[in-house]
PDB file of N, CA and C in Angstrom:
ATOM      1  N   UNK A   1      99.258   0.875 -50.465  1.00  0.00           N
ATOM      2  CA  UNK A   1      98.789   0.251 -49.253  1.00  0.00           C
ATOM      3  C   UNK A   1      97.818  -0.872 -49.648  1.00  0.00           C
ATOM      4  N   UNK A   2      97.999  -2.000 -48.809  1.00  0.00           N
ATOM      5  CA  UNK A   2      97.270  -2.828 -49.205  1.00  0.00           C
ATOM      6  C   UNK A   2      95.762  -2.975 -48.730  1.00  0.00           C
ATOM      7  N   UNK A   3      95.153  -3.795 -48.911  1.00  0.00           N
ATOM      8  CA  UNK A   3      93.449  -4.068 -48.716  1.00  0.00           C
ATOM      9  C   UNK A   3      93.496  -4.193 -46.546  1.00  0.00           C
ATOM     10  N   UNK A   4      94.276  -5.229 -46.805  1.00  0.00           N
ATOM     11  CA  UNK A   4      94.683  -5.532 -45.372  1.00  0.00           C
ATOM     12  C   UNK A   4      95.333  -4.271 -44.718  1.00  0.00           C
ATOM     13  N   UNK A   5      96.183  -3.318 -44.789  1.00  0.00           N
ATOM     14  CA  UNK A   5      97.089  -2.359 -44.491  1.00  0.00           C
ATOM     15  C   UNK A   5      95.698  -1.293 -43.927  1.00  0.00           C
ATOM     16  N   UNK A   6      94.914  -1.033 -45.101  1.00  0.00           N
ATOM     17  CA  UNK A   6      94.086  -0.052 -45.087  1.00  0.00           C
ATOM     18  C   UNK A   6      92.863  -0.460 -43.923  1.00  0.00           C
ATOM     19  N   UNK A   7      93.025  -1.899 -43.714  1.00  0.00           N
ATOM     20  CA  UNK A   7      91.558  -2.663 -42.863  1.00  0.00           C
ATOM     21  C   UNK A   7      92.124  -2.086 -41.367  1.00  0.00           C
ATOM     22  N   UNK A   8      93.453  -2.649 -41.306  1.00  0.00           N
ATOM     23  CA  UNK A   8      94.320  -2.489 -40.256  1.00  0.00           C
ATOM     24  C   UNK A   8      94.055  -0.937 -39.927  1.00  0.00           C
ATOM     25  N   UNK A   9      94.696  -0.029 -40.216  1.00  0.00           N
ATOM     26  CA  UNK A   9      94.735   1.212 -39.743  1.00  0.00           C
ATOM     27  C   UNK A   9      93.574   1.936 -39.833  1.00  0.00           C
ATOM     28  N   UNK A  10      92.248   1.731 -40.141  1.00  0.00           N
ATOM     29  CA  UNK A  10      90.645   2.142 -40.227  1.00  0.00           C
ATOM     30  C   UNK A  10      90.695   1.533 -38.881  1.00  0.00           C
ATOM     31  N   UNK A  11      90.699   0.216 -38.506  1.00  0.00           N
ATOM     32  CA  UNK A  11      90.470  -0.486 -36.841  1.00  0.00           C
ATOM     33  C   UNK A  11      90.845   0.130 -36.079  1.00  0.00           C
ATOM     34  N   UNK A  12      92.453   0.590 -36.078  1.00  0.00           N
ATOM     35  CA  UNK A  12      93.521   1.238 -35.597  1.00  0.00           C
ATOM     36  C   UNK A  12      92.811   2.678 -35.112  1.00  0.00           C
ATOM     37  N   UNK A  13      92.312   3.298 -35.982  1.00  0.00           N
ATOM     38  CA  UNK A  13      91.737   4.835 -36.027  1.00  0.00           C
ATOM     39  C   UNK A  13      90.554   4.530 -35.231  1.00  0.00           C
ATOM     40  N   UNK A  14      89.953   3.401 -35.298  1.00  0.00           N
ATOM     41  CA  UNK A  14      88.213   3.440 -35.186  1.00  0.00           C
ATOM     42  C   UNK A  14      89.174   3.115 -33.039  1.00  0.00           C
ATOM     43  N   UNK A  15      89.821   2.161 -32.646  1.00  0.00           N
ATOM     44  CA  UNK A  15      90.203   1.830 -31.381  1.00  0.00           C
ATOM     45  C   UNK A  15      90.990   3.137 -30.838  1.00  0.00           C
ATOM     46  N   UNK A  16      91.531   4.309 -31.498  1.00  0.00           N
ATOM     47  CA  UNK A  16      92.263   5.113 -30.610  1.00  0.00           C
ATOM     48  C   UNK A  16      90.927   5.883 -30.210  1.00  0.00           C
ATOM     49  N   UNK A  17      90.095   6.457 -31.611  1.00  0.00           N
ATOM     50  CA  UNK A  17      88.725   7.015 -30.966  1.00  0.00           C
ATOM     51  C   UNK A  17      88.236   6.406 -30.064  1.00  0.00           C
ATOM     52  N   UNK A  18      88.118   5.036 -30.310  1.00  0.00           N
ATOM     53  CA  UNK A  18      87.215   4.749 -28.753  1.00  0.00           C
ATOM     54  C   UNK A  18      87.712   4.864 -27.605  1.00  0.00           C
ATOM     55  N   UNK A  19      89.081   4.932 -27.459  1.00  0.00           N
ATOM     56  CA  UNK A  19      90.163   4.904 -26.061  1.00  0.00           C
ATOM     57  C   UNK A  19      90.214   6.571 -25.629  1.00  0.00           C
ATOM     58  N   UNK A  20      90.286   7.694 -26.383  1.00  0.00           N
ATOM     59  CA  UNK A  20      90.211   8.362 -26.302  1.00  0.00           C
ATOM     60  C   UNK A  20      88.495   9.376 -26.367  1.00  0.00           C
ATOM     61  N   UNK A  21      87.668   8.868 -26.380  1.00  0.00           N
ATOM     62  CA  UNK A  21      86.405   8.465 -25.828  1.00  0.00           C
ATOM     63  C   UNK A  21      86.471   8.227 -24.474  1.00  0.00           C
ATOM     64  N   UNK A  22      87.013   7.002 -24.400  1.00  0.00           N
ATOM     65  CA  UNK A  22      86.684   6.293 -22.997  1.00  0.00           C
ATOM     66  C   UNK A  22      87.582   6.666 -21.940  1.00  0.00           C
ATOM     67  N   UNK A  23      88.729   8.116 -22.454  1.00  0.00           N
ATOM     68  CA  UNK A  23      89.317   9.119 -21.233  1.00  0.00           C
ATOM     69  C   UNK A  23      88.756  10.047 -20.812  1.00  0.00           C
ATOM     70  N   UNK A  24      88.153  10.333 -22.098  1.00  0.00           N
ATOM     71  CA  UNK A  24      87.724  11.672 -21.533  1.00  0.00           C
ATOM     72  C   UNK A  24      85.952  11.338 -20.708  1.00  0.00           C
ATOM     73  N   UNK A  25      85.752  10.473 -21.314  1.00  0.00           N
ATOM     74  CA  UNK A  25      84.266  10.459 -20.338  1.00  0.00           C
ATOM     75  C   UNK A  25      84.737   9.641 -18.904  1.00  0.00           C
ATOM     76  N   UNK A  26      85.891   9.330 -18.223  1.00  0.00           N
ATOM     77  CA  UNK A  26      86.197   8.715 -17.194  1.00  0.00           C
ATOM     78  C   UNK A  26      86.808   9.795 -16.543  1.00  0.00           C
ATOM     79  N   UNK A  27      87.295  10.970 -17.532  1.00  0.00           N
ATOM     80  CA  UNK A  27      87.849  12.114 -16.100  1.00  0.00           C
ATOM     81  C   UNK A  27      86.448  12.839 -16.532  1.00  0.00           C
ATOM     82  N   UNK A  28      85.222  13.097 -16.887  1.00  0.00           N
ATOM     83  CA  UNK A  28      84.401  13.574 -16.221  1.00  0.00           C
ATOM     84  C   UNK A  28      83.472  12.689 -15.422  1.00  0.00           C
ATOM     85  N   UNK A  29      83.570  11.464 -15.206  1.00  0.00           N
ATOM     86  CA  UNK A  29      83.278  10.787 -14.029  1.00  0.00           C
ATOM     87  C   UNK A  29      83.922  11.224 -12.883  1.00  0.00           C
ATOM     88  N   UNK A  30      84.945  11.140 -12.687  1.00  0.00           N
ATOM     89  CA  UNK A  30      85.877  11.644 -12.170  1.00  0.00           C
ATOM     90  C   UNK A  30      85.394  12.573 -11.339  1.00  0.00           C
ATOM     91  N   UNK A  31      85.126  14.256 -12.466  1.00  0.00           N
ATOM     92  CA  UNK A  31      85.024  15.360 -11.939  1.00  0.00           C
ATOM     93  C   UNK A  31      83.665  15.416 -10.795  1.00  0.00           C
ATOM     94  N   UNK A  32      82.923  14.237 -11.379  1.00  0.00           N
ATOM     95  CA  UNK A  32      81.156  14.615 -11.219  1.00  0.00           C
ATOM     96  C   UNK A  32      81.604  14.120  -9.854  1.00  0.00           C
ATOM     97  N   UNK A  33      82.460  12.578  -9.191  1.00  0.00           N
ATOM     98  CA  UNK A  33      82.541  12.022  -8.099  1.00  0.00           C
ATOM     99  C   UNK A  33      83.399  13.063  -7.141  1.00  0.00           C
ATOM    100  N   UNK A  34      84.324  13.940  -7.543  1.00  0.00           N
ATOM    101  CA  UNK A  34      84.612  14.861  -6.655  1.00  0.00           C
ATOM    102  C   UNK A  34      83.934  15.715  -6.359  1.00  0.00           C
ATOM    103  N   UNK A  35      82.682  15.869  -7.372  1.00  0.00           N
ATOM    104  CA  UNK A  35      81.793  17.063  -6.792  1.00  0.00           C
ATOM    105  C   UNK A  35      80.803  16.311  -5.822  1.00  0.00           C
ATOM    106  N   UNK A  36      80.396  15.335  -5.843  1.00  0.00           N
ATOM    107  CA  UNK A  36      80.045  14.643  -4.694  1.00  0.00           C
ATOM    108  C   UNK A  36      80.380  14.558  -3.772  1.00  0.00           C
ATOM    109  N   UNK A  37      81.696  14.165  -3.758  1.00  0.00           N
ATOM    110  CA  UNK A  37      82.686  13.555  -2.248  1.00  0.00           C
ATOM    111  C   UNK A  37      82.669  15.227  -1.527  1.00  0.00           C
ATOM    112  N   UNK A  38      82.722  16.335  -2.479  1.00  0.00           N
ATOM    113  CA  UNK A  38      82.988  17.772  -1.809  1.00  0.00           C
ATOM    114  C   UNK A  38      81.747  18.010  -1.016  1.00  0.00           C
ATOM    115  N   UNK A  39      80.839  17.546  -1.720  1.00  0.00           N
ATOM    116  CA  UNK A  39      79.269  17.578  -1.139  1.00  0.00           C
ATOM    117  C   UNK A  39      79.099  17.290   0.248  1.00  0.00           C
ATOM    118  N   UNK A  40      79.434  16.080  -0.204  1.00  0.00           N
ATOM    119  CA  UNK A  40      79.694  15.351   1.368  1.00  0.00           C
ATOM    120  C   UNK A  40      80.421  15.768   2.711  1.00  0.00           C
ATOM    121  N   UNK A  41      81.860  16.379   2.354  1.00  0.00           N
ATOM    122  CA  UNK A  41      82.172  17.111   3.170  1.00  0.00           C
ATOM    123  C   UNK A  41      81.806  18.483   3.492  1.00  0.00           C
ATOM    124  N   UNK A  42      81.583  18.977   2.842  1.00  0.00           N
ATOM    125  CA  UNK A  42      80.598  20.377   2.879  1.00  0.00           C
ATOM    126  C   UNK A  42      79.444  20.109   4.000  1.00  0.00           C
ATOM    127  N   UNK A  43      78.532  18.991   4.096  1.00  0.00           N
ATOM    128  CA  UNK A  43      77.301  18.678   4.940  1.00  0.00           C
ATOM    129  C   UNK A  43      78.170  17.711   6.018  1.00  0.00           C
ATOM    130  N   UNK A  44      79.453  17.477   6.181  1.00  0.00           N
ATOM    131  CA  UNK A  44      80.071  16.705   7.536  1.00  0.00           C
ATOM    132  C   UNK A  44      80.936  18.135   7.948  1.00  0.00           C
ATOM    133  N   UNK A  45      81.049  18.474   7.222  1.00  0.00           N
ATOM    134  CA  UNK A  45      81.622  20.290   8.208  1.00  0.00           C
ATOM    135  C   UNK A  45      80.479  21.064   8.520  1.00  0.00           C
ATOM    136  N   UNK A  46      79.529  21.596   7.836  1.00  0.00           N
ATOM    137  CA  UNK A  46      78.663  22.251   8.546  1.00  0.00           C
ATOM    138  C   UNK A  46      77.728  21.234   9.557  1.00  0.00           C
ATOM    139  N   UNK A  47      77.529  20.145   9.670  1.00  0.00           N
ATOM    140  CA  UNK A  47      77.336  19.236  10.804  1.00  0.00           C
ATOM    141  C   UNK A  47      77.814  19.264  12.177  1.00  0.00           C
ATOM    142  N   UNK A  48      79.242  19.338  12.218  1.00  0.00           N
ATOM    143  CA  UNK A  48      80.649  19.273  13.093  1.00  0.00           C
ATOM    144  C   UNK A  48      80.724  20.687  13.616  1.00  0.00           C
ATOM    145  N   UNK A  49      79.789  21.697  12.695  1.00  0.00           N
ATOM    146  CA  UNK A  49      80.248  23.146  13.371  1.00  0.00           C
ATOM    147  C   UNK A  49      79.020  23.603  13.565  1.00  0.00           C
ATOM    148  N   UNK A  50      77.863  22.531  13.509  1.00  0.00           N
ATOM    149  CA  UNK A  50      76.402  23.447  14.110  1.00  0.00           C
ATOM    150  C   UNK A  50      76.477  23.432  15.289  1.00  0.00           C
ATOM    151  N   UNK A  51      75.728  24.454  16.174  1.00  0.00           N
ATOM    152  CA  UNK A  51      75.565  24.953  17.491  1.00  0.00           C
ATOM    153  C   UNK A  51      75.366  23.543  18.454  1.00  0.00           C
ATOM    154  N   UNK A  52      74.203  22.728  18.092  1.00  0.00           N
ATOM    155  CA  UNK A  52      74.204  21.397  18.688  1.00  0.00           C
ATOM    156  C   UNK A  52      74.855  20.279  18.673  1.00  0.00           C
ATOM    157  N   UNK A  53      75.732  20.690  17.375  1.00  0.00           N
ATOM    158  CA  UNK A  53      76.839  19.434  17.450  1.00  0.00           C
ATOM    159  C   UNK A  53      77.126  18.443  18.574  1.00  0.00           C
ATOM    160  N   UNK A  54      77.074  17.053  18.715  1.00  0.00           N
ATOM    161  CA  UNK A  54      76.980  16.473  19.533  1.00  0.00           C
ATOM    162  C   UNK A  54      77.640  15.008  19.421  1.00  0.00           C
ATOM    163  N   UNK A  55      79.194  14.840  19.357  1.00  0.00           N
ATOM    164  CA  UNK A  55      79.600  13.508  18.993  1.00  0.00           C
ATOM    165  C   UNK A  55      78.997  12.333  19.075  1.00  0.00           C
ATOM    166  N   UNK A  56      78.483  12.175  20.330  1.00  0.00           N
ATOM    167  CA  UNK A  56      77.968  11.352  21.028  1.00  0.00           C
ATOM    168  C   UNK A  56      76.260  10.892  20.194  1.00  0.00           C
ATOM    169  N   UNK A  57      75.689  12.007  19.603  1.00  0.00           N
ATOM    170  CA  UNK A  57      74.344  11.797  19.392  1.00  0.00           C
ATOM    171  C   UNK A  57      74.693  11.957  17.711  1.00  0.00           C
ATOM    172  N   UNK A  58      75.825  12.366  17.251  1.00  0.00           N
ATOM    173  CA  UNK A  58      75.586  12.410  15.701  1.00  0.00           C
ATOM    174  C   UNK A  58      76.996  11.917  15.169  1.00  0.00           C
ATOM    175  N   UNK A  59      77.437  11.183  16.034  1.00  0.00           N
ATOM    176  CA  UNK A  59      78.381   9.799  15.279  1.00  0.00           C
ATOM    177  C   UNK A  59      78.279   9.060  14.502  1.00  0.00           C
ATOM    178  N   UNK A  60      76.689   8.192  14.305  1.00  0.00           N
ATOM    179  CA  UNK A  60      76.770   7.525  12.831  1.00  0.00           C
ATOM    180  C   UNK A  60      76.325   8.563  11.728  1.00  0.00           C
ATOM    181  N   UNK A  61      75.732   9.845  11.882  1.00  0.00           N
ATOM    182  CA  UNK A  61      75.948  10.626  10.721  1.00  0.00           C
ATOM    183  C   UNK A  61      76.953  10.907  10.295  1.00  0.00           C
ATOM    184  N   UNK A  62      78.233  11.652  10.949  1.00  0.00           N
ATOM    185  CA  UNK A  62      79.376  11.878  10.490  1.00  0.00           C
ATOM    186  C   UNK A  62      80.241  10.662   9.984  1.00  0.00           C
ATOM    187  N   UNK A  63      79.708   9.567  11.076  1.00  0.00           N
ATOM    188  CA  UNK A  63      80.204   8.080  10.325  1.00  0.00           C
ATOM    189  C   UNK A  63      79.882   7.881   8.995  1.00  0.00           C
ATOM    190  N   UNK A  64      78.657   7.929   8.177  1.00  0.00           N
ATOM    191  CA  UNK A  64      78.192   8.218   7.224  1.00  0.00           C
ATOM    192  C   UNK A  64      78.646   8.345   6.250  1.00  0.00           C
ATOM    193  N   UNK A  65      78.942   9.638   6.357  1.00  0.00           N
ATOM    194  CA  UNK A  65      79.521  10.656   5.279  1.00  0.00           C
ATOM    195  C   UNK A  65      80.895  10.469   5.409  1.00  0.00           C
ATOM    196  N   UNK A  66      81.873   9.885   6.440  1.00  0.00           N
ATOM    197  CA  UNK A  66      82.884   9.425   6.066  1.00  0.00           C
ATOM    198  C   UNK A  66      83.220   8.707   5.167  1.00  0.00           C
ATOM    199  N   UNK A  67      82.022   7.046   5.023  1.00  0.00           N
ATOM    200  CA  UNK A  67      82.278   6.084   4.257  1.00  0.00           C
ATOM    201  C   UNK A  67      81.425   6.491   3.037  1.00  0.00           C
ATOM    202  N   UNK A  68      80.876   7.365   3.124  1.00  0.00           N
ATOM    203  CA  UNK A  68      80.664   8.172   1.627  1.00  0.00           C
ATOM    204  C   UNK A  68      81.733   8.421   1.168  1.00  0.00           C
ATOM    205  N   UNK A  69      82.533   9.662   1.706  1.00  0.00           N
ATOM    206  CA  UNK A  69      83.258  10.133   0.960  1.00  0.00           C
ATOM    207  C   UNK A  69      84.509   9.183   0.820  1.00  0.00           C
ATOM    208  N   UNK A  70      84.719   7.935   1.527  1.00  0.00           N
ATOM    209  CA  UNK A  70      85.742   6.865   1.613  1.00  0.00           C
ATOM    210  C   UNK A  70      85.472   6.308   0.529  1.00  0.00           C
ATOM    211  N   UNK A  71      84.308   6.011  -0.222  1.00  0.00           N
ATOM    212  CA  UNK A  71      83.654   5.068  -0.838  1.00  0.00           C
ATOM    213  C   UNK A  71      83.729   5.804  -2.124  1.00  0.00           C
ATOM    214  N   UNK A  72      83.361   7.084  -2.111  1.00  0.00           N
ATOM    215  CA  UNK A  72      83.754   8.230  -3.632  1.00  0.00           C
ATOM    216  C   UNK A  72      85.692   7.839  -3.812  1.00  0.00           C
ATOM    217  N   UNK A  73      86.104   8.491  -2.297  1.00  0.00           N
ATOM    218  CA  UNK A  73      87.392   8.155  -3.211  1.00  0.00           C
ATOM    219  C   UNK A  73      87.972   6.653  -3.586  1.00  0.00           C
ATOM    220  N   UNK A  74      88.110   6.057  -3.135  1.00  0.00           N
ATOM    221  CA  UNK A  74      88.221   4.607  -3.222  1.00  0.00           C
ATOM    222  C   UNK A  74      87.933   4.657  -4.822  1.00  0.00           C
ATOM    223  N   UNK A  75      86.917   4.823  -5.555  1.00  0.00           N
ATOM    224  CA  UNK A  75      86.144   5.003  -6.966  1.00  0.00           C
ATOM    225  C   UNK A  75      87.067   6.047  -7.823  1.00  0.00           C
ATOM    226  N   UNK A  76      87.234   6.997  -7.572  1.00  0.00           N
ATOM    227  CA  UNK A  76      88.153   7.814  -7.949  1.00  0.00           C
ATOM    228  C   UNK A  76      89.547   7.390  -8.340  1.00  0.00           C
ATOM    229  N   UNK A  77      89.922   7.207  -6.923  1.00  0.00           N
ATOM    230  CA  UNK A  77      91.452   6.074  -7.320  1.00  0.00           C
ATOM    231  C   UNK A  77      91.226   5.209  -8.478  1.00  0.00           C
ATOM    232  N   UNK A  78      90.382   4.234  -8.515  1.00  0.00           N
ATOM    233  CA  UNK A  78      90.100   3.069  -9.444  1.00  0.00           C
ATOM    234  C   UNK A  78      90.008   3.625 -10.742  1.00  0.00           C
ATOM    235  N   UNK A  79      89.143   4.751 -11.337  1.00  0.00           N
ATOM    236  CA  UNK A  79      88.795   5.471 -12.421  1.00  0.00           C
ATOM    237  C   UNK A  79      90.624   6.134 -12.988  1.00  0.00           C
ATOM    238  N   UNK A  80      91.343   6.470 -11.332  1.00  0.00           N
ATOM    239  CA  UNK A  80      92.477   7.407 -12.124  1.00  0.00           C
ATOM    240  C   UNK A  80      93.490   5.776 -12.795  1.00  0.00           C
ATOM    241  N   UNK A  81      93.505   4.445 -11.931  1.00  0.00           N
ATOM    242  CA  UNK A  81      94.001   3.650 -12.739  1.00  0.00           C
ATOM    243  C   UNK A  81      93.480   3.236 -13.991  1.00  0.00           C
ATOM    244  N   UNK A  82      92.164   3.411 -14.485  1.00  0.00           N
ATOM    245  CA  UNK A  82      91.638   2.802 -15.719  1.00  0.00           C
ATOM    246  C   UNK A  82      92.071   3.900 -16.540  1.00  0.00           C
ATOM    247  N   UNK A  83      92.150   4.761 -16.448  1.00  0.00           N
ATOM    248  CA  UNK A  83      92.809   5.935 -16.684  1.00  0.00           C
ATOM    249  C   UNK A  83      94.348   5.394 -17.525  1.00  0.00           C
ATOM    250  N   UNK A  84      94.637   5.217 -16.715  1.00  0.00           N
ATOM    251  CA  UNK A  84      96.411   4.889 -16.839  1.00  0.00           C
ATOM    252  C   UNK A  84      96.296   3.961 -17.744  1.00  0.00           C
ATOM    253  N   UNK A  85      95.453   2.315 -17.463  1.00  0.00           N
ATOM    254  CA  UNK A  85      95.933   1.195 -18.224  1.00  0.00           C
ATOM    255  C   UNK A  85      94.739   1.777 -19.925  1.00  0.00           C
ATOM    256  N   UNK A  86      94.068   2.899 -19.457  1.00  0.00           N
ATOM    257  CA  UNK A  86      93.357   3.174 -21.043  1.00  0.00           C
ATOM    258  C   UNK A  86      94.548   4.105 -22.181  1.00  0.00           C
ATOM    259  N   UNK A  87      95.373   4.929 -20.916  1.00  0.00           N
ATOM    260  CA  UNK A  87      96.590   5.357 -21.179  1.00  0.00           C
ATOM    261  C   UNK A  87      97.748   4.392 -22.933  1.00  0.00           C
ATOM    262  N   UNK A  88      97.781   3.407 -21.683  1.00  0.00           N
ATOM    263  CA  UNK A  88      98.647   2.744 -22.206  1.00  0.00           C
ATOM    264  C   UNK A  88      98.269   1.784 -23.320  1.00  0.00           C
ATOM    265  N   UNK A  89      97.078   1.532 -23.747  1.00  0.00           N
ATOM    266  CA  UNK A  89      96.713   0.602 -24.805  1.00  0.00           C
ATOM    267  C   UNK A  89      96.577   1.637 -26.088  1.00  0.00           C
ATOM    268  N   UNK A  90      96.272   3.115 -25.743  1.00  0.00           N
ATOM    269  CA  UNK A  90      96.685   4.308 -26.469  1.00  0.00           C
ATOM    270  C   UNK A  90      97.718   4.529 -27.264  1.00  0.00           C
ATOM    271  N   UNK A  91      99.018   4.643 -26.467  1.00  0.00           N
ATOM    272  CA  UNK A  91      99.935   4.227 -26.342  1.00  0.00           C
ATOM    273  C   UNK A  91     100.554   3.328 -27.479  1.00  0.00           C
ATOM    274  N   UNK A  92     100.341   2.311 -27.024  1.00  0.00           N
ATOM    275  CA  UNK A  92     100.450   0.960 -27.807  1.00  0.00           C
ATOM    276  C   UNK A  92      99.858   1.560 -29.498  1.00  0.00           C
ATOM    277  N   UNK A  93      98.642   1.438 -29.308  1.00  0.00           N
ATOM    278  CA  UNK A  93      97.997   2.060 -30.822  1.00  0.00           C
ATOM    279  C   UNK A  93      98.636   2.276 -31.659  1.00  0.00           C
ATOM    280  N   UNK A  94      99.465   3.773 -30.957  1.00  0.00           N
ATOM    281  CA  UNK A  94     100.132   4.722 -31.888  1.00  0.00           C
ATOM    282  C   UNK A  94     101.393   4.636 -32.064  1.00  0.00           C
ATOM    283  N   UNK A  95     101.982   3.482 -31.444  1.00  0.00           N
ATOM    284  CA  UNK A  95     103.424   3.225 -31.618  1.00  0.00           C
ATOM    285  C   UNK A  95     103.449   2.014 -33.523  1.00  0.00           C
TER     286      UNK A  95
END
């Protein structure tokens, strides 16, 4: 193997670690933003089912926590595509 051969596949090794790095700390982003978004609905259901519940008087709260949890997933989605295109430069690597 040559000087170059050996430079090449050290880069090669040093870029799959980092890609594979940069999956696994994006599905525990991931996990941490679903434990949020659950959060969120957890405190817009027990909201919706307290005794005083009151559409009328607690509409922008539940509004709220909608575009919370709209706003977690929205982020989620985005993370599961970086996901994919970190997928595929992986991929690439090892071909």
């Amino acid at each position: 193997m040559t000087y170059s051969q050996r430079s090449t596949s050290a880069s090669a090794a040093s870029d799959i670690s980092y890609l594979e790095y940069q999956i696994k700390a994006t599905h525990e982003e991931i996990d941490q933003a679903k434990s949020v978004s659950e959060g969120y609905e957890s405190m817009l259901i027990a909201l919706q089912t307290s005794p005083g519940f009151n559409l009328e008087i607690h509409s922008e709260e539940a509004k709220q926590l909608l575009d919370k949890m709209a706003g977690k997933q929205a982020w989620i989605d985005a993370a599961h595509k970086r996901i994919t295109e970190l997928e595929n430069e992986l991929d690439k690597l090892d071909e």
